[in-house]
C-alpha atoms as a PDB file:
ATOM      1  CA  UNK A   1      81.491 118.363  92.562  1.00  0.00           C
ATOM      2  CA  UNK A   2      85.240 119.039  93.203  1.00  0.00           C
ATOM      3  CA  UNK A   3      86.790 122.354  92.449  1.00  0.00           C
ATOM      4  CA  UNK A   4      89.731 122.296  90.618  1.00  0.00           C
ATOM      5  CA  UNK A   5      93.024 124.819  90.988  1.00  0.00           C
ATOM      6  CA  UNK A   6      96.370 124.991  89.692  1.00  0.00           C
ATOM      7  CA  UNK A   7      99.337 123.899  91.129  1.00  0.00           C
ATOM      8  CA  UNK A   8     103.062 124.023  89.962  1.00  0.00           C
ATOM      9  CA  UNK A   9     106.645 121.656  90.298  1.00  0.00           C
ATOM     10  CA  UNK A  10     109.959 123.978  89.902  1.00  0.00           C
ATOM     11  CA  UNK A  11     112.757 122.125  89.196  1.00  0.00           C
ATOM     12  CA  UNK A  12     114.940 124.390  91.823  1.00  0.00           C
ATOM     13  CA  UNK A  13     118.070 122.196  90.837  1.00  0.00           C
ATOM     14  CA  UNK A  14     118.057 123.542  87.244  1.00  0.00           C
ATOM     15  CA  UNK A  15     115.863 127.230  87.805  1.00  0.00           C
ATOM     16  CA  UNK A  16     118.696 130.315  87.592  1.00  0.00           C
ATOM     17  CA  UNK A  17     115.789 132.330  88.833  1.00  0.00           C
ATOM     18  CA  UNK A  18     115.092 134.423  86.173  1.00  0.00           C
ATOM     19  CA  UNK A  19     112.035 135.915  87.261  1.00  0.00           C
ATOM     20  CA  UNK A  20     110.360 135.355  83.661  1.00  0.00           C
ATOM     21  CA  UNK A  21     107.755 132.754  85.335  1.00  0.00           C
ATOM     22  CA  UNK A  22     107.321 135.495  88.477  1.00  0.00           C
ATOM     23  CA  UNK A  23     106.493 138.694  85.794  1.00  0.00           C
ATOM     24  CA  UNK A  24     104.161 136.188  83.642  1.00  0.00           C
ATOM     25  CA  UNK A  25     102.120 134.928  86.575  1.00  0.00           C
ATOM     26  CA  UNK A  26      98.266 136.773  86.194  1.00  0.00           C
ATOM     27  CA  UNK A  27      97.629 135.482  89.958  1.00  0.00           C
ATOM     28  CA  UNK A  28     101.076 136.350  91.924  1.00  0.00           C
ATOM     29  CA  UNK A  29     101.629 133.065  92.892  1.00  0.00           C
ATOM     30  CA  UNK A  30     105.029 132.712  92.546  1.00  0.00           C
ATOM     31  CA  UNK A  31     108.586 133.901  93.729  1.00  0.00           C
ATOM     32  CA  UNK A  32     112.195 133.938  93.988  1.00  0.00           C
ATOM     33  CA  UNK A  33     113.209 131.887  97.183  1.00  0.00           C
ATOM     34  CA  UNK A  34     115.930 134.045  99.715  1.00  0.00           C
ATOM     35  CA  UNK A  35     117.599 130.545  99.616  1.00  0.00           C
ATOM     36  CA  UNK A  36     120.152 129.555  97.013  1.00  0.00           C
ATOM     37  CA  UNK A  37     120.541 126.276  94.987  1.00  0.00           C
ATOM     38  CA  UNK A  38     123.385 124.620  94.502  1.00  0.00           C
ATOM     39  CA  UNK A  39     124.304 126.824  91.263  1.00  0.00           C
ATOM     40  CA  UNK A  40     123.857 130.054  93.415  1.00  0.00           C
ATOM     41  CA  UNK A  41     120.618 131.070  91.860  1.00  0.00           C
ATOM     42  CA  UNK A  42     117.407 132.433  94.007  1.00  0.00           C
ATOM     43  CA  UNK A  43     115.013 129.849  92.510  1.00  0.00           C
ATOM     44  CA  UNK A  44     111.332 129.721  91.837  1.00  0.00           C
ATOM     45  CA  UNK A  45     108.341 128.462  94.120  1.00  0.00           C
ATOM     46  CA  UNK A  46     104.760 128.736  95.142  1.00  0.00           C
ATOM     47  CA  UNK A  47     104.356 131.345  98.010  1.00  0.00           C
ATOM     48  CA  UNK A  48     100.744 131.609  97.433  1.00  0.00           C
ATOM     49  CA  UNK A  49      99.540 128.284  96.411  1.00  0.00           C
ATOM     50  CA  UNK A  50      95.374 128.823  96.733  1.00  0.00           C
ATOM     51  CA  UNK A  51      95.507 131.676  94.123  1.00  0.00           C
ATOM     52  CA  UNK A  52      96.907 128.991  91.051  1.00  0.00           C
ATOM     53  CA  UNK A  53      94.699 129.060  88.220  1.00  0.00           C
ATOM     54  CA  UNK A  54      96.847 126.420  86.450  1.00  0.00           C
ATOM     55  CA  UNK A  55      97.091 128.836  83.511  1.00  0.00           C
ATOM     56  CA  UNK A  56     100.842 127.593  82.418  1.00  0.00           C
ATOM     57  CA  UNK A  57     101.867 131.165  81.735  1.00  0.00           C
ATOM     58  CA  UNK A  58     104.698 130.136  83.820  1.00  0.00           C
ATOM     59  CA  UNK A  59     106.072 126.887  81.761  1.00  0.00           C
ATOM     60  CA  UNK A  60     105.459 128.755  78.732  1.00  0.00           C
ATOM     61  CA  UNK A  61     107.811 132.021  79.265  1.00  0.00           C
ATOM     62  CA  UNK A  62     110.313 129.378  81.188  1.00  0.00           C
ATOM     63  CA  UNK A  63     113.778 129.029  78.588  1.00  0.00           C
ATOM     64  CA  UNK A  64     114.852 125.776  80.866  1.00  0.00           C
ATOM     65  CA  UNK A  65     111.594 124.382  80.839  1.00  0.00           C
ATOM     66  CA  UNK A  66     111.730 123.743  84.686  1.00  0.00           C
ATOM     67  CA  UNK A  67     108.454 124.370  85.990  1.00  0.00           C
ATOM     68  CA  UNK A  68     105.015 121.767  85.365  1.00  0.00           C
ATOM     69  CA  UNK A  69     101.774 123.137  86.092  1.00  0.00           C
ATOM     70  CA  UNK A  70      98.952 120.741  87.445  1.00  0.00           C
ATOM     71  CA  UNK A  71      95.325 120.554  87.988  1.00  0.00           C
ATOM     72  CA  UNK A  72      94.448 119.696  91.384  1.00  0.00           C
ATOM     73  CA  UNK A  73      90.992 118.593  92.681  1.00  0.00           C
ATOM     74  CA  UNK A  74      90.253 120.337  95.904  1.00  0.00           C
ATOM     75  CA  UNK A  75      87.167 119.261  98.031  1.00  0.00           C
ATOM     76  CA  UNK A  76      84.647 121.826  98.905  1.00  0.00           C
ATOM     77  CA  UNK A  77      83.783 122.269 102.002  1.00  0.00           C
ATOM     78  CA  UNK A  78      80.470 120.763 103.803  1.00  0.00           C
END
């Protein structure tokens, strides 16, 4: 049987990087990026990827509504 973990999409065009999404994260999975987008803000991303639960505290706290969470199947290892 497959494991399943989270994954999220941030819209970085539309994300002014308020941090809400990094504070409301249980796992510390995401952060502001040192690069800009094209509004000037330090958007959001995945820096640790394998530690997504998929709990959507993220999209929940987010006031632009730019982030989707995911389930992903991930295949164990034989």
């Amino acid at each position: 049987m497959a494991k399943v973990r989270g994954a999220i999409v941030v819209d970085t065009v539309t994300c002014k990087g308020c941090s809400l999404c990094v504070e409301s994260c249980p796992t510390d999975v995401i952060r502001l990026a040192a690069e800009v987008n094209a509004k000037g803000y330090n958007y959001a991303y995945m820096e640790n990827p394998e530690a997504c639960i998929g709990c959507a505290n993220c999209a929940m706290v987010c006031p632009d509504s730019c982030i989707t969470v995911y389930k992903v199947k991930v295949a164990e290892a034989v």
